[in-house]
C-alpha atoms as a PDB file:
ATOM      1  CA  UNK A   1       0.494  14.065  -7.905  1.00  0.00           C
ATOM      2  CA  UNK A   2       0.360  16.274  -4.833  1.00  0.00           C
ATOM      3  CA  UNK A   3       0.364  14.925  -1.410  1.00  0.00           C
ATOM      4  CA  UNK A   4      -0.932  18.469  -0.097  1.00  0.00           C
ATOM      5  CA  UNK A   5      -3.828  18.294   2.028  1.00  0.00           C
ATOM      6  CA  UNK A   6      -6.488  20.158  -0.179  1.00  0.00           C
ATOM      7  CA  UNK A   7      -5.480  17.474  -3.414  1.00  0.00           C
ATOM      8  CA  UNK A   8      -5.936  14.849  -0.713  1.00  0.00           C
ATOM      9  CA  UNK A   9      -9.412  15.877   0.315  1.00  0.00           C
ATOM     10  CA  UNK A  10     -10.208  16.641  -3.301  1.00  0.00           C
ATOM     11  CA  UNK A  11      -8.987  13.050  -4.276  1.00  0.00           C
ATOM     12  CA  UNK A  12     -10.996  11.260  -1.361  1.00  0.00           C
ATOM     13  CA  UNK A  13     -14.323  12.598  -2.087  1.00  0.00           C
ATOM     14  CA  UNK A  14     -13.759  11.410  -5.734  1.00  0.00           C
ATOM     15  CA  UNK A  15     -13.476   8.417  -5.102  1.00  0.00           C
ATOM     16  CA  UNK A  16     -15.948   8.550  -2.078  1.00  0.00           C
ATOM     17  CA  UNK A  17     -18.783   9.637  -5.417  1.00  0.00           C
ATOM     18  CA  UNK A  18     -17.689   7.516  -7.515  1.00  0.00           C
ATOM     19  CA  UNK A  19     -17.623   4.391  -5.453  1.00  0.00           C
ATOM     20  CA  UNK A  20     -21.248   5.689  -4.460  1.00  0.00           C
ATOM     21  CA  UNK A  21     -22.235   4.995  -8.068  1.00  0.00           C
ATOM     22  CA  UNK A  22     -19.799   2.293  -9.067  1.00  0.00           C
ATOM     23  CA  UNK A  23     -22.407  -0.605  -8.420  1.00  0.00           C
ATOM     24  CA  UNK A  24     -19.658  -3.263 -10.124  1.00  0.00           C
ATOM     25  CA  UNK A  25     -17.240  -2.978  -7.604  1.00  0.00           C
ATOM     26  CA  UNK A  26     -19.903  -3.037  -4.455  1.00  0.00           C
ATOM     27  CA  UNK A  27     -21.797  -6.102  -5.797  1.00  0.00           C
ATOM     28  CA  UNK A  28     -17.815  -7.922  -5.888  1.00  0.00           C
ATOM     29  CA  UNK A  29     -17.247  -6.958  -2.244  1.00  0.00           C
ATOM     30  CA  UNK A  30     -14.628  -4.426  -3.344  1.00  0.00           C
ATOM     31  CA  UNK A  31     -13.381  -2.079  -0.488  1.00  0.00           C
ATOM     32  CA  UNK A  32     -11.165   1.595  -0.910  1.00  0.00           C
ATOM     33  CA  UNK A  33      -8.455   0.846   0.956  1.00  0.00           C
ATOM     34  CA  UNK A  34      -6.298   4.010   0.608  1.00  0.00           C
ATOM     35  CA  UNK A  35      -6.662   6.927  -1.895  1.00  0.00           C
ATOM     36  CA  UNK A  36      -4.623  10.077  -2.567  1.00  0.00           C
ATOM     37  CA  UNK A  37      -3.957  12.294  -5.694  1.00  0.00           C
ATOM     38  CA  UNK A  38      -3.435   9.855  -8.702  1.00  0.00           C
ATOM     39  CA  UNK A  39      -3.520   6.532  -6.542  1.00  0.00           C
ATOM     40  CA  UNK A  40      -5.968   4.317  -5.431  1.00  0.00           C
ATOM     41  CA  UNK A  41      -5.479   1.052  -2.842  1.00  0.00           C
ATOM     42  CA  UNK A  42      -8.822  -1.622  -3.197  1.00  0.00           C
ATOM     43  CA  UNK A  43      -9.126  -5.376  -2.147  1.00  0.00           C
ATOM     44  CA  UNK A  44     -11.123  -8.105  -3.306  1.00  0.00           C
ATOM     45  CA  UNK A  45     -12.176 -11.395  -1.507  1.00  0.00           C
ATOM     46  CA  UNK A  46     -11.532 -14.703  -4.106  1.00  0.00           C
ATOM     47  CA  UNK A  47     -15.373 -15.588  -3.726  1.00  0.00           C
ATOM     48  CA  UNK A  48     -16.620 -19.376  -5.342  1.00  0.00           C
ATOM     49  CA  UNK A  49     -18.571 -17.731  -8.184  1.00  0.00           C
ATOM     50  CA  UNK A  50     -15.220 -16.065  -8.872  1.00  0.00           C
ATOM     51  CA  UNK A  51     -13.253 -19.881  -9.567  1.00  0.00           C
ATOM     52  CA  UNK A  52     -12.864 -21.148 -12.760  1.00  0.00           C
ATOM     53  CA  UNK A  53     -12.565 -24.943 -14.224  1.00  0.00           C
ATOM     54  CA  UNK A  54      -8.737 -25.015 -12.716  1.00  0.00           C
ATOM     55  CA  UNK A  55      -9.944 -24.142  -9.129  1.00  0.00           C
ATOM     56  CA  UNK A  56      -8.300 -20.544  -9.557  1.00  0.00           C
ATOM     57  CA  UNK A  57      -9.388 -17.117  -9.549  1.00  0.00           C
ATOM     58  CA  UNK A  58     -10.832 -16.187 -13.323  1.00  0.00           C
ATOM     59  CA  UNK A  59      -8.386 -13.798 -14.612  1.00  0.00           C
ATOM     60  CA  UNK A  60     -11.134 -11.535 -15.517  1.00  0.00           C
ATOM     61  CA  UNK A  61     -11.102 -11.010 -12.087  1.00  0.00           C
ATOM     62  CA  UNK A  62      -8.219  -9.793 -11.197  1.00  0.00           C
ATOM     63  CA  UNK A  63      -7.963  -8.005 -14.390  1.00  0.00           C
ATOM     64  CA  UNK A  64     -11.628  -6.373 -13.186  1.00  0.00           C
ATOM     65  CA  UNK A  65      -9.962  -5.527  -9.192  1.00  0.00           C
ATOM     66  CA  UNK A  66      -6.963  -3.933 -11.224  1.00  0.00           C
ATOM     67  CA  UNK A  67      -9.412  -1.622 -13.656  1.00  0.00           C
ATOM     68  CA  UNK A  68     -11.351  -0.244 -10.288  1.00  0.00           C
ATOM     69  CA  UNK A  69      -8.089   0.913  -8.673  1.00  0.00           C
ATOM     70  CA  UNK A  70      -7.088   2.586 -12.022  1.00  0.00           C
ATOM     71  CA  UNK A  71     -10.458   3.984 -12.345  1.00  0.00           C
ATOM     72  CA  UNK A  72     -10.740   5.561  -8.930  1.00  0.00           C
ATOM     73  CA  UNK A  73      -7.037   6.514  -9.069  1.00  0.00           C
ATOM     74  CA  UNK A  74      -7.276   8.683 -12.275  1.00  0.00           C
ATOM     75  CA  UNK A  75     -10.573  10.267 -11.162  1.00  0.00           C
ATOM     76  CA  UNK A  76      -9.105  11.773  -7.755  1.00  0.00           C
ATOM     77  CA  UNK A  77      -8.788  15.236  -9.911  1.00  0.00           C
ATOM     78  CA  UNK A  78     -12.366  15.456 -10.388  1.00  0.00           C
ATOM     79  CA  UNK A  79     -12.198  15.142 -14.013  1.00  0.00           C
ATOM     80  CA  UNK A  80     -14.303  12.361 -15.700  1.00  0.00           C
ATOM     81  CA  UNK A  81     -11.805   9.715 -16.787  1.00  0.00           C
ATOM     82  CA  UNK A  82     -12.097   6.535 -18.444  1.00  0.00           C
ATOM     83  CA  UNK A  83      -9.537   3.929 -19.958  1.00  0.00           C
ATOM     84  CA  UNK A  84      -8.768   4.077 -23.217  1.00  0.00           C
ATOM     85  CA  UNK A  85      -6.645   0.578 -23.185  1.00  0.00           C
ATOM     86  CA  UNK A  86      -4.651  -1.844 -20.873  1.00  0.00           C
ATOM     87  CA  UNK A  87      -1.784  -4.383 -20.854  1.00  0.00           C
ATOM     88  CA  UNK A  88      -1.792  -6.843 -17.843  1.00  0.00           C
ATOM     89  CA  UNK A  89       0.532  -9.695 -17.235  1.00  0.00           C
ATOM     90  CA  UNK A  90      -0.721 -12.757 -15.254  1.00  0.00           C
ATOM     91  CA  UNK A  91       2.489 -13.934 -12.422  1.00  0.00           C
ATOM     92  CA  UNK A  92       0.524 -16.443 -10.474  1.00  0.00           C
ATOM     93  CA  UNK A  93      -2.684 -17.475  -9.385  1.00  0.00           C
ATOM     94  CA  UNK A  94      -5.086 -16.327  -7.335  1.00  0.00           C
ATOM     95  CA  UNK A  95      -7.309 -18.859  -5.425  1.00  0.00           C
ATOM     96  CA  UNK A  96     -10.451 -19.184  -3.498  1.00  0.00           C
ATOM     97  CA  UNK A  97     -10.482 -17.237   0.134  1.00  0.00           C
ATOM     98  CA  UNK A  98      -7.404 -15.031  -1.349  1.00  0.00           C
ATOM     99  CA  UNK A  99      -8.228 -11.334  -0.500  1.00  0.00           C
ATOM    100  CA  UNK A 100      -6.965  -9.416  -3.552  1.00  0.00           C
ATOM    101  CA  UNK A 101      -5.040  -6.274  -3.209  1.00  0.00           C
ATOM    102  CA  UNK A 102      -4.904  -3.838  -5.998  1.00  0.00           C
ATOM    103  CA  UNK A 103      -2.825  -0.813  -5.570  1.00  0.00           C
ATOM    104  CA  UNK A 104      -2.881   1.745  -8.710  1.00  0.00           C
ATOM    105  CA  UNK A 105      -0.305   4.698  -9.159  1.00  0.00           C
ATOM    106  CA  UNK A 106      -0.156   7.302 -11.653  1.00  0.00           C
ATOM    107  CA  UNK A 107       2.868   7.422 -13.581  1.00  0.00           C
ATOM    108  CA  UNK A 108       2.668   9.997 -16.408  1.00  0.00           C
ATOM    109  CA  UNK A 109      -0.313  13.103 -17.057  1.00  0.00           C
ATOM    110  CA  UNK A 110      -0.513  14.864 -19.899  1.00  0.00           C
ATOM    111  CA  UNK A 111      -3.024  17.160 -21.168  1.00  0.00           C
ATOM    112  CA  UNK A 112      -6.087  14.590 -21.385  1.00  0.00           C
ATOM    113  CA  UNK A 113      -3.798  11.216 -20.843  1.00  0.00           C
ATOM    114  CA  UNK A 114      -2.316   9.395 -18.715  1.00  0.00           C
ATOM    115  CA  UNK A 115      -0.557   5.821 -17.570  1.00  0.00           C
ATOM    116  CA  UNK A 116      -1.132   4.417 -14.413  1.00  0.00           C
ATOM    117  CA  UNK A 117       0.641   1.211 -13.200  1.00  0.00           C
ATOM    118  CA  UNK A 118      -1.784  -1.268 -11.260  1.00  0.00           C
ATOM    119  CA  UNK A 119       0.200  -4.007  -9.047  1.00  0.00           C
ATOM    120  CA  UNK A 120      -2.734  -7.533  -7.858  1.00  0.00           C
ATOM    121  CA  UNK A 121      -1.619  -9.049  -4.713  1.00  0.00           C
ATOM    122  CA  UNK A 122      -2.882 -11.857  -2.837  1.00  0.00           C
ATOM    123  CA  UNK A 123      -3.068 -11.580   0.639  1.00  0.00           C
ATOM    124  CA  UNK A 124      -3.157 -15.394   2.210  1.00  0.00           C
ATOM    125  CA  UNK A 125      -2.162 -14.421   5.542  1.00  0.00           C
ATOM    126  CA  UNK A 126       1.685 -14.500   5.129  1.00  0.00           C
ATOM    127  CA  UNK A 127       3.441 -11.713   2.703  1.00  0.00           C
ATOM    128  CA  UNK A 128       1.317 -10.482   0.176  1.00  0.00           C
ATOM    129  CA  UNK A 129       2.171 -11.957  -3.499  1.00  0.00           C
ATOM    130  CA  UNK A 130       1.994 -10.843  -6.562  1.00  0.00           C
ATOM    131  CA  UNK A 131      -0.600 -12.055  -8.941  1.00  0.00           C
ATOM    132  CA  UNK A 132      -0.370  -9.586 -11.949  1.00  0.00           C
ATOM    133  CA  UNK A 133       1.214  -6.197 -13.090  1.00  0.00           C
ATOM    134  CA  UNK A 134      -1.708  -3.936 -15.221  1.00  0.00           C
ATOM    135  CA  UNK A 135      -0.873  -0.754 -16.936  1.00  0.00           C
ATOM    136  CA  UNK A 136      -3.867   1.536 -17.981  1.00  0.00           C
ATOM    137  CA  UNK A 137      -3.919   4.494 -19.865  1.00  0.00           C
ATOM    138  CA  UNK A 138      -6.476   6.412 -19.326  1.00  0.00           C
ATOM    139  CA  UNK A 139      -8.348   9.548 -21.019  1.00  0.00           C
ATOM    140  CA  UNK A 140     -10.371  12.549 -20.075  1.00  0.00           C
ATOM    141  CA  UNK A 141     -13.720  12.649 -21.369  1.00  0.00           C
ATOM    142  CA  UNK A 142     -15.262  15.983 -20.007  1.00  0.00           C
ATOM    143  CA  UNK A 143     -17.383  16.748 -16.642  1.00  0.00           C
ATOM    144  CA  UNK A 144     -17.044  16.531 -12.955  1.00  0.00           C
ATOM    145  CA  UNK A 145     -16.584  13.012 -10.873  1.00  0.00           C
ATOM    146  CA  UNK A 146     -18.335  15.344  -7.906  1.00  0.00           C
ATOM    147  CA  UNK A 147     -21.035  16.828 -10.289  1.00  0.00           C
ATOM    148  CA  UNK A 148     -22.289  13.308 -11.233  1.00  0.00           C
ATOM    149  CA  UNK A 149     -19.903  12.439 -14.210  1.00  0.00           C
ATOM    150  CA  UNK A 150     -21.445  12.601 -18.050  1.00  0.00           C
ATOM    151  CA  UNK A 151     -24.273  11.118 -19.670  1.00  0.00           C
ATOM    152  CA  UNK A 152     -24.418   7.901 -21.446  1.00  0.00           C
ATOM    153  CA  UNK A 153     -26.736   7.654 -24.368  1.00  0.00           C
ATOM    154  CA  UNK A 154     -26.668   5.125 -27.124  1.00  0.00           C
ATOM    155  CA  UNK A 155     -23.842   2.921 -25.248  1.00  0.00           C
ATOM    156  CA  UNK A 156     -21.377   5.930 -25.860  1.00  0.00           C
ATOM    157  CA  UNK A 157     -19.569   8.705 -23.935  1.00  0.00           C
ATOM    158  CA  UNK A 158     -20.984  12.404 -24.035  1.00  0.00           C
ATOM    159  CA  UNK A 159     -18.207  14.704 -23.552  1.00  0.00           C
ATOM    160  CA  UNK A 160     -19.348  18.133 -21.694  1.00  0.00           C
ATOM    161  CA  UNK A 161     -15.332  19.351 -22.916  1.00  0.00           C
ATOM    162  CA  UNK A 162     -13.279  18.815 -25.818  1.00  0.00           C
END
């Protein structure tokens, strides 16, 4: 991660592209809060098609505000990247007219891999709380996030780079 000011333009028009084509997380109401080189801030309103049968956020939901933030936070280096797995641990619930916070951060990159640690907070108008901890790992698949990404044919990933 470099906090210089060419890797933080670089990083916001990434995501800026991306979030262009990432229909998912405008159809939820998800906004870009903050982005730099291998991090990514988003929130999430707690909508009522979002509630499950206990009256709390579906954790699909969170888990789904938690995968943006990684997503946009390992494709600030222009380099198509998509997860290749996840582990997240549920700490509380989330509820109707929350605002969800996600805030992603890279941890390790290596070659074509890399962790990033996603912490969900709730934001209920007092300090924010934490809802879950999510750790992706991620993988580069080949292509540009600014040249429009790679093809998908036949449900699967075309690579443009070994």
């Amino acid at each position: 991660m470099s906090d210089a000011p060419a890797d933080i333009q670089l990083a916001r028009q990434c995501v800026e592209a991306l979030y262009a084509r990432d229909r998912a997380s405008q159809h939820l109401g998800m906004t870009i809060e903050a982005v730099g080189p291998g991090r990514a801030t988003m929130t999430m309103p707690v909508t009522a098609t979002m509630v499950n049968g206990h009256d709390i956020c579906h954790g699909g939901y969170v888990v789904l505000v938690a995968d943006s933030a990684f997503a946009f936070a390992c494709n600030t280096y222009d380099r198509v990247t998509v997860a290749a797995g996840l582990d997240v641990t549920f700490l509380r619930a989330a509820r109707l007219g929350d605002v969800l916070v996600a805030t992603a951060v890279e941890r390790a990159r290596v070659g074509k891999s890399g962790i990033y640690d996603v912490t969900v907070a709730r934001k209920t108008g007092g300090e924010p709380e934490v809802v879950a901890e999510f750790r992706g790992r991620s993988r580069v698949v080949g292509g540009t996030v600014l040249a429009g990404g790679t093809q998908v044919a036949g449900g699967g990933m075309q690579t443009t780079e070994e």
